[in-house]
Protein backbone atom coordinates (compact mmCIF):
# COMPACT_ATOMS: atom_id res chain seq x y z
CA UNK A 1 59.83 101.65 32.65
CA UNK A 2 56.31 102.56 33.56
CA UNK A 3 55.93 99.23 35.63
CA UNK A 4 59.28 100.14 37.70
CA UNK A 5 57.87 103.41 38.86
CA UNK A 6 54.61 101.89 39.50
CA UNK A 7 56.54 98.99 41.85
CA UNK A 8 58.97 101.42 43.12
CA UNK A 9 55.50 103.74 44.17
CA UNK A 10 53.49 100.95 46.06
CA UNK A 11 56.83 99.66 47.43
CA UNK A 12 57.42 103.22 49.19
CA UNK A 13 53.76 103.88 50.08
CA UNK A 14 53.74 100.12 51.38
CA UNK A 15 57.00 101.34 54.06
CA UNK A 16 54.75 104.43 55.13
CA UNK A 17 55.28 104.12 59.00
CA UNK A 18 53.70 105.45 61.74
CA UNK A 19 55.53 108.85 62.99
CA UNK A 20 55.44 112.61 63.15
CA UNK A 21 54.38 113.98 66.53
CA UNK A 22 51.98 112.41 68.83
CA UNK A 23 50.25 114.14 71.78
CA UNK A 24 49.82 112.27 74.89
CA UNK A 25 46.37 111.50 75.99
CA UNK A 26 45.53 110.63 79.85
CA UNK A 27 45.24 108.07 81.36
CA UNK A 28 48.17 106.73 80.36
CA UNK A 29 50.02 105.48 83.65
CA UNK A 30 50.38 102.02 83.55
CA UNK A 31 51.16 99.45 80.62
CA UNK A 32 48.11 98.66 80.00
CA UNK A 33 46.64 101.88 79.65
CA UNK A 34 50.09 102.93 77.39
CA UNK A 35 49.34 104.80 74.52
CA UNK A 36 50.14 103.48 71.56
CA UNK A 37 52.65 105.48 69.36
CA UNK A 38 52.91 103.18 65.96
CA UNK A 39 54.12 100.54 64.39
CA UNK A 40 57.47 100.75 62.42
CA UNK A 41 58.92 98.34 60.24
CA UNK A 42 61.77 98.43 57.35
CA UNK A 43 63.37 101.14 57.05
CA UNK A 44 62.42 102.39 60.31
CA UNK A 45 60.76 105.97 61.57
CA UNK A 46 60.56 108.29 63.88
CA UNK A 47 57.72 109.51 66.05
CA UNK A 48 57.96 113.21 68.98
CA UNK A 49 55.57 112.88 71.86
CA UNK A 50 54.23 116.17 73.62
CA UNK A 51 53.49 115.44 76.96
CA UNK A 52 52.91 116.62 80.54
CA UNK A 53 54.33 115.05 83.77
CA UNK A 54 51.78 116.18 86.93
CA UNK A 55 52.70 115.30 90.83
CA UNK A 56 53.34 111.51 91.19
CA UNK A 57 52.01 110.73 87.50
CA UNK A 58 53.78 108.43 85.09
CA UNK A 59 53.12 108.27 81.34
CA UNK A 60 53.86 104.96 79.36
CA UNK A 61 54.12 104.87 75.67
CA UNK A 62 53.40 101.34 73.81
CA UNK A 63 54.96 100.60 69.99
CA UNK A 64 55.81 97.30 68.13
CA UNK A 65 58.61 96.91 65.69
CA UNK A 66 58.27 94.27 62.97
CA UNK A 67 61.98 93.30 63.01
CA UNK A 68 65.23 93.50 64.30
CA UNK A 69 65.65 97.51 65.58
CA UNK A 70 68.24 99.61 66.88
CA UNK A 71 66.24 102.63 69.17
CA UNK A 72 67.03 105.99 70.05
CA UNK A 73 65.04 107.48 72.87
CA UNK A 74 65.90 111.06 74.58
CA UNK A 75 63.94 113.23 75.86
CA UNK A 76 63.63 117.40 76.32
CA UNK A 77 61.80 119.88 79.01
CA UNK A 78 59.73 121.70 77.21
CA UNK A 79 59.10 123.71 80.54
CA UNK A 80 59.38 123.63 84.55
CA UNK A 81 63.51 124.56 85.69
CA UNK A 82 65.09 122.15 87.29
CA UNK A 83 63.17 119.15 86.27
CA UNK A 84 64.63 115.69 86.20
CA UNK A 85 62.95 112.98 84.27
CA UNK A 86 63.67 108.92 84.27
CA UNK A 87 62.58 107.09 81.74
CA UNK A 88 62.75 103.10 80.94
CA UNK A 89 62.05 100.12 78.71
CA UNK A 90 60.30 97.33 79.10
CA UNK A 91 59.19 94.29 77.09
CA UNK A 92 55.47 92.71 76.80
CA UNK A 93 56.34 90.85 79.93
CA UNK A 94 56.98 93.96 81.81
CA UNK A 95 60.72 93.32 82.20
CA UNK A 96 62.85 96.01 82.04
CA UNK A 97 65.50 95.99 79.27
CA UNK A 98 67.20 99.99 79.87
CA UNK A 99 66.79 102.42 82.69
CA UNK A 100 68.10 105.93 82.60
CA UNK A 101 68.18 109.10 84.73
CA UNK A 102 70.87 111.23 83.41
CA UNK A 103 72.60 109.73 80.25
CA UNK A 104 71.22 112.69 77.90
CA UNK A 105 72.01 116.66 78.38
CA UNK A 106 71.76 117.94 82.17
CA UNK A 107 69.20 115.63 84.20
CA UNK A 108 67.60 114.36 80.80
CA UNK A 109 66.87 110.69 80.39
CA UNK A 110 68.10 108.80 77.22
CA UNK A 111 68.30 105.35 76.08
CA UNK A 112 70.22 103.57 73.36
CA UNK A 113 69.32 99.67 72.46
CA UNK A 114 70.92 98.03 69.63
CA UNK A 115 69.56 94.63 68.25
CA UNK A 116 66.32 94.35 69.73
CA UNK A 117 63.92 91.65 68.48
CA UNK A 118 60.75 92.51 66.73
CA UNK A 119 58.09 92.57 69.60
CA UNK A 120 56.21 94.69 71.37
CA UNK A 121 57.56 97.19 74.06
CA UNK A 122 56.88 99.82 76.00
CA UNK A 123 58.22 103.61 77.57
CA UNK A 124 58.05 104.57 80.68
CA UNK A 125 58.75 108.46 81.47
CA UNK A 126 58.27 109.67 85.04
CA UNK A 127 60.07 112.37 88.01
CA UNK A 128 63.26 111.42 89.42
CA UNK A 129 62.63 109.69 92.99
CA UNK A 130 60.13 107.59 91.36
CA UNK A 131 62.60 104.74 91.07
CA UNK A 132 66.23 104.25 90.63
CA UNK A 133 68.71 102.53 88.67
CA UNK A 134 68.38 99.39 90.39
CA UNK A 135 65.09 99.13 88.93
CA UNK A 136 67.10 97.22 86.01
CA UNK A 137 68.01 94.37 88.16
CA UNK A 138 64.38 93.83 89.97
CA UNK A 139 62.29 94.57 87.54
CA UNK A 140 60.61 97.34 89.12
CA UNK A 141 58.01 99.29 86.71
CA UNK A 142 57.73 103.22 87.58
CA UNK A 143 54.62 104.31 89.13
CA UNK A 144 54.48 107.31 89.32
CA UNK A 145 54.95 107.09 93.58
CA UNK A 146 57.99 109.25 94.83
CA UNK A 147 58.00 112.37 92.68
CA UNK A 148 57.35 115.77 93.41
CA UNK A 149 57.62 117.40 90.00
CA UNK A 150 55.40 118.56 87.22
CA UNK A 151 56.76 119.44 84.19
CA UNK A 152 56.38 119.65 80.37
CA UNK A 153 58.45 117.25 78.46
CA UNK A 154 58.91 115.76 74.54
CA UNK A 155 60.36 112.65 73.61
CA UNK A 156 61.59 112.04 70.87
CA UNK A 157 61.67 108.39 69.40
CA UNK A 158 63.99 107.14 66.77
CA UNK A 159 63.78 103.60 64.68
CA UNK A 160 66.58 102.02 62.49
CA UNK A 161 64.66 97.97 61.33
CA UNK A 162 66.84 95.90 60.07
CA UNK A 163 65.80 93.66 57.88
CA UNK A 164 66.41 90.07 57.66
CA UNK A 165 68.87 88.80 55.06
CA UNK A 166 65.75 86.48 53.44
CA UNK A 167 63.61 90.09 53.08
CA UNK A 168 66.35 91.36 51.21
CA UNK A 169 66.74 88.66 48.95
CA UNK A 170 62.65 88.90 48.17
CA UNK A 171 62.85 92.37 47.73
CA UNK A 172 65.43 91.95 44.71
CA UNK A 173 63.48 89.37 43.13
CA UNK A 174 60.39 91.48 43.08
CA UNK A 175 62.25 94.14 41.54
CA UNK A 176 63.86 92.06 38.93
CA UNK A 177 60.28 89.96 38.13
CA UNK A 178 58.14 93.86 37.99
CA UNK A 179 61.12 94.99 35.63
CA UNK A 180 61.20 92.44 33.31
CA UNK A 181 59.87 93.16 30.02
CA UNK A 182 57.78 91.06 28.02
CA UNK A 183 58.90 90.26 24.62
């Protein structure tokens, strides 16, 4: 018994993910000046950024996911009436996978992806005039050019890994080989 709760204890505190609420830090506006908000693997996590859009700024947001994921990403004015935020996704490459303007509450941004690889990727929040939804087909990265808005905003980040069927199978064996009892 005493080995199952130890296995069960460094199995949890070895799925601790990155998460809770991360503040933005400037300069973040282009991909390679992202900051980075975790990495999250099996089961998943979550992670709320605090940030603040200024006059033809752009913030981008970089995280990895160890596996097969299914992402939630919406976002909230935490201040200035009337603002309208787009947001997008894009892989290492800088290809864009999702674009949104409006998909979430009012003139919020969100973005649902189901069955993306494990990679690295990247958010991209900015001011509506910045760029458009044909920004999906050409591959067009927000800069930050073309919006007049400053506002605060939080996004808020959601991760569901799935795992693949040969993880599964390993983690039953290594609960059936720390359970067994020596005789």
């Amino acid at each position: 018994m005493k080995y199952t709760l130890i296995t069960a204890a460094a199995i949890f505190a070895g799925a601790a993910q990155a998460g809770g609420l991360y503040t933005e830090i400037e300069s973040n506006d282009t991909i390679a000046t992202s900051n980075f908000i975790g990495t999250f693997n099996t089961p998943g996590g979550s992670v709320a950024v605090d940030a603040m859009l200024s006059l033809d700024d752009v913030d981008w947001y970089g995280f990895t996911v160890t596996d097969t994921a299914s992402l939630s990403f919406f976002a909230s004015f935490s201040n200035g009436a009337g603002a309208d935020g787009v947001m997008q996704i894009v892989d290492d490459f800088g290809d864009v996978i999702a674009f949104d303007d409006d998909s979430g509450v009012g003139l919020l941004p969100a973005i649902q992806i189901a069955n993306l690889t494990a990679g690295t990727y990247y958010i991209g929040f900015s001011g509506y005039g910045d760029a458009d939804i044909t920004s999906i087909n050409t591959d067009e990265l927000l800069d930050g050019v073309g919006h007049t808005e400053s506002f605060g905003y939080k996004l808020s980040v959601g991760f569901t890994i799935i795992p693949a069927p040969g993880a599964i199978a390993m983690f039953g064996m290594g609960g059936l080989v720390a359970t067994r009892r020596r005789r």
